[in-house]
Protein backbone atom coordinates (compact mmCIF):
# COMPACT_ATOMS: atom_id res chain seq x y z
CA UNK A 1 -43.94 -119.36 97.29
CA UNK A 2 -45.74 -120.69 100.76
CA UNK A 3 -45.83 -123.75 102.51
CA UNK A 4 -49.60 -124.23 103.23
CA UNK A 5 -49.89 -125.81 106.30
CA UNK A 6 -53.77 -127.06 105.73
CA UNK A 7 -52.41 -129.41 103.27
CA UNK A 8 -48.73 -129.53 104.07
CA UNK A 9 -47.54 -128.38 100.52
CA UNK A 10 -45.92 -125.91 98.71
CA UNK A 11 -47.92 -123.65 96.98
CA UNK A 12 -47.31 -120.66 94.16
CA UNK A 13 -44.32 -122.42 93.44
CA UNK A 14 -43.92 -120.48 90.63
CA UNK A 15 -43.77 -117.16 92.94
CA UNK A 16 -40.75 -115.85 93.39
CA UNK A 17 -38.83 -119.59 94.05
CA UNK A 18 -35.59 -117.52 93.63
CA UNK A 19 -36.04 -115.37 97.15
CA UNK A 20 -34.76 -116.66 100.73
CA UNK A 21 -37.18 -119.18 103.06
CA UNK A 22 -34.76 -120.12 105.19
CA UNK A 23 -31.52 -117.68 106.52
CA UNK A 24 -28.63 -119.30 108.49
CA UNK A 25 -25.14 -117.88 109.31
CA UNK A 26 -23.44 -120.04 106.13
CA UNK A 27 -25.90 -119.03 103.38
CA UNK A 28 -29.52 -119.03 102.33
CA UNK A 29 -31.41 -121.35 100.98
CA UNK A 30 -34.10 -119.89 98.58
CA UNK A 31 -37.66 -121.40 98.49
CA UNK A 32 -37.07 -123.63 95.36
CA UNK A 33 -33.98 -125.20 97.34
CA UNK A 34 -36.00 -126.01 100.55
CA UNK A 35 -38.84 -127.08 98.51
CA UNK A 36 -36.11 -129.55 96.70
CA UNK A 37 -34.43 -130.33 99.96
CA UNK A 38 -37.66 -131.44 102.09
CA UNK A 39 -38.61 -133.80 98.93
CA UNK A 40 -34.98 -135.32 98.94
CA UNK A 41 -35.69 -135.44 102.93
CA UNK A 42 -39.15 -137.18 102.90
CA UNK A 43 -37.69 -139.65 99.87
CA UNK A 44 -34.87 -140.69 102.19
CA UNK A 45 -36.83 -141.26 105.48
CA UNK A 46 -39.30 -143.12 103.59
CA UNK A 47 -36.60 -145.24 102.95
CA UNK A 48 -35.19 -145.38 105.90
CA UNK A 49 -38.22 -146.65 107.68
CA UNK A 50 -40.81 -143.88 108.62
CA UNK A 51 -44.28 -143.69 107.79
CA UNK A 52 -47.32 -142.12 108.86
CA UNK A 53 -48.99 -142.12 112.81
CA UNK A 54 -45.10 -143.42 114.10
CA UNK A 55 -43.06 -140.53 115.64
CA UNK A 56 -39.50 -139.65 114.80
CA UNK A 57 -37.11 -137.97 117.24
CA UNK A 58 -35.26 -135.01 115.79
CA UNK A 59 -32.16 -134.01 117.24
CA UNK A 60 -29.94 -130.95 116.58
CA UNK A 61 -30.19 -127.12 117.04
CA UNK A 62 -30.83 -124.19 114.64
CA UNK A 63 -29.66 -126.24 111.51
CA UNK A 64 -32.11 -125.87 108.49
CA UNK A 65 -31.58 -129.75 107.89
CA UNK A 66 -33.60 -129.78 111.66
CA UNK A 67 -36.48 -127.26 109.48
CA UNK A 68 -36.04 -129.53 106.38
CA UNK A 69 -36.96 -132.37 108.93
CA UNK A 70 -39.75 -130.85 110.17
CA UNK A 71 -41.20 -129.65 106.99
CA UNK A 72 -40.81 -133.37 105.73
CA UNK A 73 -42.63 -135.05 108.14
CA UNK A 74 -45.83 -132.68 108.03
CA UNK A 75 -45.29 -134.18 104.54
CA UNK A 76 -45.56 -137.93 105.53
CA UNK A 77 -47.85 -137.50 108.37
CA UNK A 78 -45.18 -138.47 110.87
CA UNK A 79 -45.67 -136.67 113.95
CA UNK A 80 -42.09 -135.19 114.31
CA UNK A 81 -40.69 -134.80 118.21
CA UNK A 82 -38.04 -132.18 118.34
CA UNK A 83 -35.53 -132.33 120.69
CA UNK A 84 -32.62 -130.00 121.09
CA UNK A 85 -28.94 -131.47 121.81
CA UNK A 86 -28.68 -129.37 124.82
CA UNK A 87 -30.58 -131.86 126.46
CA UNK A 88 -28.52 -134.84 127.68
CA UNK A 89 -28.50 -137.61 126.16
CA UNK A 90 -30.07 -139.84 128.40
CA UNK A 91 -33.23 -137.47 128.33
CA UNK A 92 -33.15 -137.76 124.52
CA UNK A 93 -33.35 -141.78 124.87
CA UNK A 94 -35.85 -141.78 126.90
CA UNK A 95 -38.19 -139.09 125.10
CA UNK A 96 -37.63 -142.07 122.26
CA UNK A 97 -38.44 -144.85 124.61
CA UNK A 98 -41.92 -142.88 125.91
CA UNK A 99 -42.97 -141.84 122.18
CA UNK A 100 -42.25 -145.49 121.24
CA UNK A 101 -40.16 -144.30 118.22
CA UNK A 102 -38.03 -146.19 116.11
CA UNK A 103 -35.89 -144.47 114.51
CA UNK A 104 -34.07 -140.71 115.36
CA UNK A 105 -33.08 -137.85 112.40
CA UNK A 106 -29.93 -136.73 113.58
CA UNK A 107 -30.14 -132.60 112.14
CA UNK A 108 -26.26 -132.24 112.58
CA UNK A 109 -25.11 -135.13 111.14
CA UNK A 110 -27.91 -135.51 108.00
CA UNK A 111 -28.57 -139.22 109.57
CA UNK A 112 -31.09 -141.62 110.32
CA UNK A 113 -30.38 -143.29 113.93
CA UNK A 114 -31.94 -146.67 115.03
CA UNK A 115 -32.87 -145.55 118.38
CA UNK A 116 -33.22 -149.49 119.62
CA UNK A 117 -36.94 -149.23 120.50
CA UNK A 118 -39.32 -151.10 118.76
CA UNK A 119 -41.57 -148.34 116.62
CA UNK A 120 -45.68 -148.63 117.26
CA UNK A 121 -48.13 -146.14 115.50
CA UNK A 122 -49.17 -143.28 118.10
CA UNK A 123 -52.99 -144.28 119.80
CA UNK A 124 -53.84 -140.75 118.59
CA UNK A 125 -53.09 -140.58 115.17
CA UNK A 126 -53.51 -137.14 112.67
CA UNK A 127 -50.64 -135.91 115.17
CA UNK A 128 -48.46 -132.75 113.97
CA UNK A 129 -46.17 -133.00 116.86
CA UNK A 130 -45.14 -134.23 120.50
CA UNK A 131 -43.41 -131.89 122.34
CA UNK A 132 -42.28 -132.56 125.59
CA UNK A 133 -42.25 -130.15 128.65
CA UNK A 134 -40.82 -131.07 132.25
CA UNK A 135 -42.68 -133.38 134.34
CA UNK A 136 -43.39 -133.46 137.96
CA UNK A 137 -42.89 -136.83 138.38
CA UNK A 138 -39.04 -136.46 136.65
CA UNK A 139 -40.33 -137.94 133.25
CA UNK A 140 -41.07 -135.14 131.00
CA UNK A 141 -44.48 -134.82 129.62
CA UNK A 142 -45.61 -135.32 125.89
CA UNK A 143 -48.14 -132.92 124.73
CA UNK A 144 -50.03 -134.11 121.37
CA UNK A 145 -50.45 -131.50 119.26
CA UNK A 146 -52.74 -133.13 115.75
CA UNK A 147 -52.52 -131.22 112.56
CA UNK A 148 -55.40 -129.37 112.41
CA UNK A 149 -54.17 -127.26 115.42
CA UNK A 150 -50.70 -125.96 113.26
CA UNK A 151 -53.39 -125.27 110.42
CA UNK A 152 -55.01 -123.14 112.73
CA UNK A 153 -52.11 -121.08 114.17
CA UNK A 154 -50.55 -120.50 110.92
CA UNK A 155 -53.67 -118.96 109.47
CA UNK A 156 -54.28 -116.60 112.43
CA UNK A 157 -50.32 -115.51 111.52
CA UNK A 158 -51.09 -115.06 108.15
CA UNK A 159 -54.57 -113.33 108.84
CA UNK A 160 -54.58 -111.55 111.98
CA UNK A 161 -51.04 -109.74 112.40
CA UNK A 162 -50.40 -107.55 109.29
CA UNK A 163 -46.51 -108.28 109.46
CA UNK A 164 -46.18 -107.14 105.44
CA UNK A 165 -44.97 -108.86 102.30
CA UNK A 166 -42.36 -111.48 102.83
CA UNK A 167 -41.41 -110.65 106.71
CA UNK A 168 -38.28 -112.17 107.86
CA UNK A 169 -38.49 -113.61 111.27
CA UNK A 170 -35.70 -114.10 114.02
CA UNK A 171 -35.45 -117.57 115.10
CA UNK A 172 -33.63 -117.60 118.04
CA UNK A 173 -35.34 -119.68 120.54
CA UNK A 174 -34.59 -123.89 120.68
CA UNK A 175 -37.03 -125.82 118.13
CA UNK A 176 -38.06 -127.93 121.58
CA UNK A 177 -39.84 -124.89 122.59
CA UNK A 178 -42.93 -124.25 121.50
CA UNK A 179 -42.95 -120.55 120.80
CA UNK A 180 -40.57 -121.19 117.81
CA UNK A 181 -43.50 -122.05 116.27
CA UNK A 182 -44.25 -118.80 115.98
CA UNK A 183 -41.03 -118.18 113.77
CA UNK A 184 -40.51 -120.70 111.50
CA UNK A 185 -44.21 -121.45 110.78
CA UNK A 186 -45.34 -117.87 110.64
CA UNK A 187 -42.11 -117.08 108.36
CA UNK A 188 -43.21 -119.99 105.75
CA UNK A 189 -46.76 -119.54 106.13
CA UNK A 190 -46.49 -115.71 104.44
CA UNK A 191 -44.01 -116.70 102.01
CA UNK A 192 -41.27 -114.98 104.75
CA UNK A 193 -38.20 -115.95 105.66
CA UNK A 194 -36.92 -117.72 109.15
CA UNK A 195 -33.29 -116.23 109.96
CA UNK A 196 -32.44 -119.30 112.32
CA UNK A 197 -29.73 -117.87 115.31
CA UNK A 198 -27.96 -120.69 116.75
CA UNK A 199 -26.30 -120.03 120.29
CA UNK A 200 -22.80 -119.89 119.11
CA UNK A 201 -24.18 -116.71 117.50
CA UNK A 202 -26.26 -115.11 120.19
CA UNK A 203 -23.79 -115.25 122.46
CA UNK A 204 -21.12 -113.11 120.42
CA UNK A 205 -23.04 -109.66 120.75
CA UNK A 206 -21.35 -108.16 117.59
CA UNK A 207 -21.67 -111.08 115.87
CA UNK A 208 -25.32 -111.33 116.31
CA UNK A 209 -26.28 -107.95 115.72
CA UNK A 210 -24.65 -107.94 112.10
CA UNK A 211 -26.35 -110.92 111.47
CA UNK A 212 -29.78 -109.95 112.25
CA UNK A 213 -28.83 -106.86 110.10
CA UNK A 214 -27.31 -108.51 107.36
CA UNK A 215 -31.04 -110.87 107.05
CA UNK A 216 -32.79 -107.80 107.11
CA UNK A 217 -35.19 -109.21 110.38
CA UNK A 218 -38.39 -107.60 110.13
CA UNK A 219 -40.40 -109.60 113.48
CA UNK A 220 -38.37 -110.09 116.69
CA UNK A 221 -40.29 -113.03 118.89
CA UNK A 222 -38.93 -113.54 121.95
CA UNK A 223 -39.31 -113.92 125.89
CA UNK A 224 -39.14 -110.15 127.54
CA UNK A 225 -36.37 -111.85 129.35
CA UNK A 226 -34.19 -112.19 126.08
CA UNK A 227 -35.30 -108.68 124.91
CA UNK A 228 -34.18 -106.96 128.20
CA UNK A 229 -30.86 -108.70 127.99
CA UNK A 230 -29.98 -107.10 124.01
CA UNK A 231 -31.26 -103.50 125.79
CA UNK A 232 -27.68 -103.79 127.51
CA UNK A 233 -26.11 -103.65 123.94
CA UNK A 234 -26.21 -99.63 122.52
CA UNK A 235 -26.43 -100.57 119.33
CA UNK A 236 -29.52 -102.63 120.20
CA UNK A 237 -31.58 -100.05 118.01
CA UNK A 238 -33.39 -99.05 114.55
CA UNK A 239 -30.10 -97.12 113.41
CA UNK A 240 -28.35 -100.77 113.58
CA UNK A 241 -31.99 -102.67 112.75
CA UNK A 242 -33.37 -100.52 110.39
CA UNK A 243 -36.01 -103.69 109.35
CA UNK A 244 -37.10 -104.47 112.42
CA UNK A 245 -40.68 -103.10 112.64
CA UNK A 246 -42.68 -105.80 115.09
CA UNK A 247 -41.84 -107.32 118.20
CA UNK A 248 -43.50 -110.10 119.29
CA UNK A 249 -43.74 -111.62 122.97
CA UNK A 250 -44.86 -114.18 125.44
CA UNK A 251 -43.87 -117.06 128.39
CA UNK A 252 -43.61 -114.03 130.35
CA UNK A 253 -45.12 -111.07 131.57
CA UNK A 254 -44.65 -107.85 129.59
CA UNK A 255 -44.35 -104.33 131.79
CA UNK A 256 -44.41 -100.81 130.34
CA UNK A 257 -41.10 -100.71 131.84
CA UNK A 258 -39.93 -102.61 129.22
CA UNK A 259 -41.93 -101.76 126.37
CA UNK A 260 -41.15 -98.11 127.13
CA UNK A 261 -37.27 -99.08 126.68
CA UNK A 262 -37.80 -100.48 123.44
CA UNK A 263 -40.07 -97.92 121.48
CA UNK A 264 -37.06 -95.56 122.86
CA UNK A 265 -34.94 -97.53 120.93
CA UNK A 266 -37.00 -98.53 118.22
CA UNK A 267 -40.01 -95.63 117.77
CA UNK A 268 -41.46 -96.88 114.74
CA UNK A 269 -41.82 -100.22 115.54
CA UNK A 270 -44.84 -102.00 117.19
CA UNK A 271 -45.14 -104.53 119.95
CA UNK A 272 -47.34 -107.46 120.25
CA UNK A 273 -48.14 -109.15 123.45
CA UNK A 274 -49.22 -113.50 123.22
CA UNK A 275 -50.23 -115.93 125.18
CA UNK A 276 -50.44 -119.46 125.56
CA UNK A 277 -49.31 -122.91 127.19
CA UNK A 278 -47.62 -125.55 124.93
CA UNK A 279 -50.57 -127.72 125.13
CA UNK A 280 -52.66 -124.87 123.21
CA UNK A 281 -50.04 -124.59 120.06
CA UNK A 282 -47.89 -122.23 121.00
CA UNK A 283 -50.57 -119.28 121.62
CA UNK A 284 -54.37 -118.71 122.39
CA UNK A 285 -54.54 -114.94 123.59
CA UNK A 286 -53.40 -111.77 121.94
CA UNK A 287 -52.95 -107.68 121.78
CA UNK A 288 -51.34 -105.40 120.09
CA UNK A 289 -49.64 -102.43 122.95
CA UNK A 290 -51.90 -99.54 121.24
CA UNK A 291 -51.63 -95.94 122.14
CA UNK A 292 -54.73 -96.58 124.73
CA UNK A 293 -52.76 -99.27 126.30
CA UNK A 294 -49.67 -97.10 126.42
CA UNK A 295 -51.08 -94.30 128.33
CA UNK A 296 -52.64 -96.61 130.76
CA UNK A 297 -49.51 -97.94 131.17
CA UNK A 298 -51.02 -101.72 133.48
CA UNK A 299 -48.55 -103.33 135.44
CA UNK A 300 -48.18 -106.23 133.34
CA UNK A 301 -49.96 -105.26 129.98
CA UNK A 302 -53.02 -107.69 129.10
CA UNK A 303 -52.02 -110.93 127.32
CA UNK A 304 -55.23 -110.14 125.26
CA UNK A 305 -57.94 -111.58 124.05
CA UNK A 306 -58.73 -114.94 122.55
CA UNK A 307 -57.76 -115.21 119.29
CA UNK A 308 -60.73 -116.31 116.23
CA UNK A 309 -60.51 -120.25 116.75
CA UNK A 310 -60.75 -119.77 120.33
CA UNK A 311 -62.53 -119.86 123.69
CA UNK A 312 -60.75 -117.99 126.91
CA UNK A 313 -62.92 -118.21 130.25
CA UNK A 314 -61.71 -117.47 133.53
CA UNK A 315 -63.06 -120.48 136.33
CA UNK A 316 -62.21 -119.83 139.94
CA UNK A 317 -59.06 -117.63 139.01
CA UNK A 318 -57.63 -120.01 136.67
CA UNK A 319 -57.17 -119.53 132.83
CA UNK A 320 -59.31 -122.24 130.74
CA UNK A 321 -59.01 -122.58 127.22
CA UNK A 322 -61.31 -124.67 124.56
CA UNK A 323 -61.19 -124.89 121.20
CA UNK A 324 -59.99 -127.20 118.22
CA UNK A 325 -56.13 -126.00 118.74
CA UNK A 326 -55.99 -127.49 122.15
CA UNK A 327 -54.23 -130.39 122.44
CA UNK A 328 -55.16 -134.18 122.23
CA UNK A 329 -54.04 -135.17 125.49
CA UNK A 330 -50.85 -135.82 127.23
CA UNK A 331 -49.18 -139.05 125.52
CA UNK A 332 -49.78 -141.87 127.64
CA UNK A 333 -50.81 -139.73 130.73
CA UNK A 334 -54.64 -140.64 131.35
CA UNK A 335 -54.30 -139.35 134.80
CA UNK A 336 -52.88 -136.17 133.73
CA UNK A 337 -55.72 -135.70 131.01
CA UNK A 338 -58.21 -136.66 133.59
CA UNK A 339 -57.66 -133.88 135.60
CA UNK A 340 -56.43 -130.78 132.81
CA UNK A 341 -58.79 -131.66 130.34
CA UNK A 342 -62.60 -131.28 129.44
CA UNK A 343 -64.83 -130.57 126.83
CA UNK A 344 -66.83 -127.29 125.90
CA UNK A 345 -69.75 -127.18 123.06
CA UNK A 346 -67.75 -130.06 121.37
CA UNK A 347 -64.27 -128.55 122.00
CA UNK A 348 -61.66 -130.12 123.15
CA UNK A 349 -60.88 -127.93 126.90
CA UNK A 350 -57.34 -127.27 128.77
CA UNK A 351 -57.24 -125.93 132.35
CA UNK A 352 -53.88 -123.71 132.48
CA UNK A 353 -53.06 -123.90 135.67
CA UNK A 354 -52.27 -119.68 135.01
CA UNK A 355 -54.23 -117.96 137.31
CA UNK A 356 -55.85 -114.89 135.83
CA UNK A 357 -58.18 -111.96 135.47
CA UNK A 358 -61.04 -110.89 132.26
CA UNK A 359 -62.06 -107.34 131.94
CA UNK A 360 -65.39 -106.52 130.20
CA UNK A 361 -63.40 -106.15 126.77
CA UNK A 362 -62.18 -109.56 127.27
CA UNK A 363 -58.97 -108.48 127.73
CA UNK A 364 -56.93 -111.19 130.17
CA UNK A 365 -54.59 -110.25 132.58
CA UNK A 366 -51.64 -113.07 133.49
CA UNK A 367 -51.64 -113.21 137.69
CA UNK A 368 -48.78 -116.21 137.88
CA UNK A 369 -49.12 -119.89 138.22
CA UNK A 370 -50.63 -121.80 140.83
CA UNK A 371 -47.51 -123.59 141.26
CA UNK A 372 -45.96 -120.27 141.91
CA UNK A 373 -47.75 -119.55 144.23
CA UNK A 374 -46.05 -119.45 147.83
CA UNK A 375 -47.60 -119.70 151.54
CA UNK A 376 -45.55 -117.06 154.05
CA UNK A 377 -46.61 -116.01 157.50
CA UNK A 378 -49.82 -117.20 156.32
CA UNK A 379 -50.00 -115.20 153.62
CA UNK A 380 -50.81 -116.57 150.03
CA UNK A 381 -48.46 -114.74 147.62
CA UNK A 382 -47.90 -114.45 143.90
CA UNK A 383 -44.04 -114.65 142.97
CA UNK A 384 -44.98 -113.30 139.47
CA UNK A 385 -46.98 -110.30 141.31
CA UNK A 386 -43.66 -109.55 143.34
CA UNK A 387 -41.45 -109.83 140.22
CA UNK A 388 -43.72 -107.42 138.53
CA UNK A 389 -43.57 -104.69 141.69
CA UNK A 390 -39.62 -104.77 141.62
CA UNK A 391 -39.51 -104.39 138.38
CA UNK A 392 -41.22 -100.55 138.91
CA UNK A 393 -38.04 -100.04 141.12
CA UNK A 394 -35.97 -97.12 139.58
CA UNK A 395 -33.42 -97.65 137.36
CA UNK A 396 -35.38 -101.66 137.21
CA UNK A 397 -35.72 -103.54 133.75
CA UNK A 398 -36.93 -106.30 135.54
CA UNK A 399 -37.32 -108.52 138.70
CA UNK A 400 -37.59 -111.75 139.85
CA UNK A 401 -38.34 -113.22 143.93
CA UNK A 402 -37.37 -116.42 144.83
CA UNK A 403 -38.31 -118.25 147.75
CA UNK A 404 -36.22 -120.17 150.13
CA UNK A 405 -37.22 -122.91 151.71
CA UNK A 406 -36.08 -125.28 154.56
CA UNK A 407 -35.22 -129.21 153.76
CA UNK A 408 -38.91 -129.73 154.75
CA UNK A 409 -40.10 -127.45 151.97
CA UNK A 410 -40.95 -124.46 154.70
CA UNK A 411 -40.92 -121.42 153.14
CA UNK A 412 -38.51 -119.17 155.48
CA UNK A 413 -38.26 -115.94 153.60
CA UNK A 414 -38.60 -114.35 150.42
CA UNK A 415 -35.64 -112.71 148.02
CA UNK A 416 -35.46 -110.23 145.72
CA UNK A 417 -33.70 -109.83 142.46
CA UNK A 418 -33.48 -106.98 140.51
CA UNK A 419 -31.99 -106.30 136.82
CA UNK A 420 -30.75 -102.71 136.20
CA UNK A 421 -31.20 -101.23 133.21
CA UNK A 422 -27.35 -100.29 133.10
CA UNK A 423 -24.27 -102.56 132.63
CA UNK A 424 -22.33 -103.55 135.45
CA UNK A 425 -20.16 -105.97 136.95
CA UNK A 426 -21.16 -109.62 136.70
CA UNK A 427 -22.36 -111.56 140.16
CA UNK A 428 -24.86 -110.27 142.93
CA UNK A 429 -24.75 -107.12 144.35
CA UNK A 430 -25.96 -104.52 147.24
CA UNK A 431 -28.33 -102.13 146.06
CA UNK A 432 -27.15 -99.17 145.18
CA UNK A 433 -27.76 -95.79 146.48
CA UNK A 434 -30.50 -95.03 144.05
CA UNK A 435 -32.32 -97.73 145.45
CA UNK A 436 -31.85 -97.08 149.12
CA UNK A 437 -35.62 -96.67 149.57
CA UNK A 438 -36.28 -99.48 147.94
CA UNK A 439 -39.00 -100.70 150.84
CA UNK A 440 -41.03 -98.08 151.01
CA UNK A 441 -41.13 -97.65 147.16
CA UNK A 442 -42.81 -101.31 147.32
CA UNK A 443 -44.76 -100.45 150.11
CA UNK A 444 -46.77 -98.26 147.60
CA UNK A 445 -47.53 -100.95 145.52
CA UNK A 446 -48.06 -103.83 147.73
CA UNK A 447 -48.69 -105.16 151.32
CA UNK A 448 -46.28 -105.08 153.62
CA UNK A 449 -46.18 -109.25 153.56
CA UNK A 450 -45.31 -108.96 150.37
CA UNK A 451 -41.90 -107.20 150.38
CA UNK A 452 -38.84 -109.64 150.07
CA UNK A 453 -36.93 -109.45 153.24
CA UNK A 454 -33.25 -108.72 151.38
CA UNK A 455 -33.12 -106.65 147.72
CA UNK A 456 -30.04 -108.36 145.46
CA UNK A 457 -29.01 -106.82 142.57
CA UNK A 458 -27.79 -109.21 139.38
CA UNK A 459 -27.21 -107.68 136.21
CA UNK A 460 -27.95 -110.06 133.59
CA UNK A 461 -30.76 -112.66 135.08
CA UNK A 462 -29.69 -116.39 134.48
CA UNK A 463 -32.52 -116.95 131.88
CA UNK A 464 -33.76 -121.09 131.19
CA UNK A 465 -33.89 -122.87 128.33
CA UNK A 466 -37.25 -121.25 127.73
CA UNK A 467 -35.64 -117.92 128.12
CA UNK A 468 -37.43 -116.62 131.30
CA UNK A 469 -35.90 -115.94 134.54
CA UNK A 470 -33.87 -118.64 136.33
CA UNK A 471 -35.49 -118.90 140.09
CA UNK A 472 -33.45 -121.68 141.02
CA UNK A 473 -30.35 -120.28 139.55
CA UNK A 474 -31.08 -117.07 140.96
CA UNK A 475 -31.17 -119.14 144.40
CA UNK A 476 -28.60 -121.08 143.79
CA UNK A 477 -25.93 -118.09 143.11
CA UNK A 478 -27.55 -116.25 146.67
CA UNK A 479 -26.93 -119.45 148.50
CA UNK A 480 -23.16 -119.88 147.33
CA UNK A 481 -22.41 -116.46 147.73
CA UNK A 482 -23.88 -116.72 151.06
CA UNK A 483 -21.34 -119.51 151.81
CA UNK A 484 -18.37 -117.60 150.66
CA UNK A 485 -19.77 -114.95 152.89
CA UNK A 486 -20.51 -116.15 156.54
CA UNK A 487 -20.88 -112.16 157.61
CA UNK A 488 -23.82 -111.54 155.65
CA UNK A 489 -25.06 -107.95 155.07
CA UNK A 490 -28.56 -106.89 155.24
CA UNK A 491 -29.72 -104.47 153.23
């Protein structure tokens, strides 16, 4: 069996209806039990109130009832708006308030929840989704993703990426971020499995290594972040993961560093590099780390290139997408749209806001965010470009710079954070010996304006709920520790 997400059905429901779709730490739930459970779902919202073109909040974690939800919506035509309970829960009401929704599918309880707004069909209606990323003006942003887009993305899964009969996929990352897409859909589009890892889970090491062994994971998709962080584990290998035979990454800039560490680890298995904002479903750009790329070794690897449905173009250093898995517009933001959005041969158009580069083989090249982009001395700097020299440091796995800035948003100087590929002591640290020449090491590999001004080593970065480095966590542990210690050491 499949779940065909053209039509939003099961399909070859006579194929194997026995095997797992959907793999949580309690037990399984074959593909003739999720087919009966999202029918017993859609029956019960129907009666409850939903119908087609008015969102419905969905609240939980890693639950399958939360997948169930989903599944049942795509169903109805109810554009489903996932929200994970570590949000608070006056973000949650007012994600309900902005999507106008009536009603709320509460995943850990199995319960429909009068949210106390008054539902109103969507202005855009044929939505899949909403899914709501931080705002700059403190309300958080819906992006409108319609149907056609999640046909799309499934199909290049299916078609493009040769992950073999069945693959079981780690689910790991919150259902509120969009690159779980990539699990859950992918899994159910090939007639997979999605082994859903709740945090409880990921946080016992043990616990979640026997689990991804005991579900026989065959695709790992996750931020580098996440991946460098299991690398600290020995048993992080194919001894312990015999299955595991793709890895699959994005939200973050890959280096050979890392990729290096894996294949050392895991020889057999390959590694795919994606790219793409939440308002372009989940991913646009992609490349598989051949043996060409290897040897060249770039610091970071290519995102790659557009994939079939799409357009990539680079316009005055910023990434620009078009293409009919773009999204519909920001809900309710026509100022927003305004100013992001365009059209291209007919296709709807997103401007990124990513700054990058195109070879002539199309590859792209990720060069940071204009928003992360700092002014020191006069100099225009990269943070991403920074993070991606420290992390060539020896004995490095990763880096990350943070700026620190004045109350009038000065920048005064420039940090930097480094991850060692070895276990040690929680906190922030010195350097350590091996890294005594850590200045002229950067010097090699950019200008002198852009070497931070103090090296701090944390092992373990504070990752967000996205799972990439934690800048203003990072910050905010230098800045305490700096308060605890008035006699501060250069190093």
């Amino acid at each position: 069996m499949h779940f065909d997400f053209d039509r939003f059905e099961f399909a070859d429901e006579h194929a194997a209806p026995e095997r797992a779709a959907v793999i949580d730490p309690a037990r399984p739930l074959s593909w003739a039990a999720l087919a009966d459970a999202v029918s017993t779902w859609t029956a019960a919202a129907i009666e409850a109130g939903a119908r087609a073109n008015v969102p419905l909040v969905i609240t939980g974690h890693k639950e399958p009832a939360f997948l169930v939800a989903m599944l049942g919506c795509l169903q109805l035509g109810v554009p489903f708006v996932p929200v994970d309970v570590v949000n608070p829960a006056h973000r949650i009401a007012r994600i309900g308030e902005l999507v106008r929704a009536g009603l709320r599918y509460d995943a850990q309880a199995r319960a429909f929840v009068p949210t106390g707004f008054d539902a109103a069909p969507l202005a855009e209606p044929g939505l899949a989704y909403i899914m709501f990323t931080s705002g700059s003006t403190g309300d958080p942003k819906g992006v409108q993703i319609g149907r056609e887009s999640l046909g799309l993305f499934a199909r290049w899964i299916r078609d493009c990426l040769a992950l073999g009969d069945a693959p079981v996929f780690m689910d790991q990352m919150l259902f509120s971020f969009d690159f779980s897409l990539f699990n859950w859909v992918g899994a159910l589009a090939t007639g997979g499995a999605c082994a859903l890892c709740p945090r409880e889970v990921i946080e016992d090491r043990e616990r979640f290594a026997a689990y991804l062994a005991r579900a026989r994971v065959n695709v790992w998709t996750s931020t580098p972040s996440f991946a460098r962080q299991q690398l600290l584990d020995p048993s992080f290998d194919a001894g312990h993961l015999p299955d595991l035979r793709a890895f699959v990454f994005g939200a973050e800039s890959l280096t050979p560093v890392l990729a290096e560490a894996l294949w050392s680890r895991f020889p057999a298995s390959r590694i795919i590099n994606s790219y793409g904002p939440t308002e372009a479903t989940c991913s646009t750009t992609w490349v598989e780390i051949d043996a060409e790329l290897r040897a060249s070794a770039p610091l970071p690897f290519p995102i790659g290139r557009a994939k079939p449905y799409a357009e990539v173009f680079i316009d005055d250093g910023e990434i620009c997408i078009a293409g009919d898995h773009v999204m519909r517009g920001y809900l309710n933001r026509a100022d927003l749209n305004a100013t992001r959005m365009f059209v291209r041969d007919g296709k709807r158009g997103y401007r990124t806001g990513d700054l990058g580069a195109m070879d002539a083989r199309g590859l792209v090249t990720f060069r940071g965010r204009r928003d992360d982009q700092i002014k020191l001395h006069g100099y225009r700097i990269e943070l991403a470009e920074v993070d991606a020299a420290l992390a060539t440091l020896p004995g490095v796995r990763a880096g990350a710079a943070v700026a620190l800035k004045r109350p009038d948003g000065a920048i005064v100087r420039m940090i930097g954070f480094v991850d060692p590929d070895a276990e040690g002591p929680s906190g922030l640290l010195p350097p350590p010996p091996a890294l005594a020449d850590w200045r002229a090491s950067l010097g090699r590999r950019v200008p002198p304006y852009m070497i931070p001004s103090e090296l701090i080593v944390c092992h373990g970065f504070p990752l967000t709920q996205t799972q990439k480095a934690d800048r203003k966590a990072l910050e905010r542990m230098y800045l305490d520790s700096r308060m605890r210690s008035p006699k501060e050491s250069k190093a």
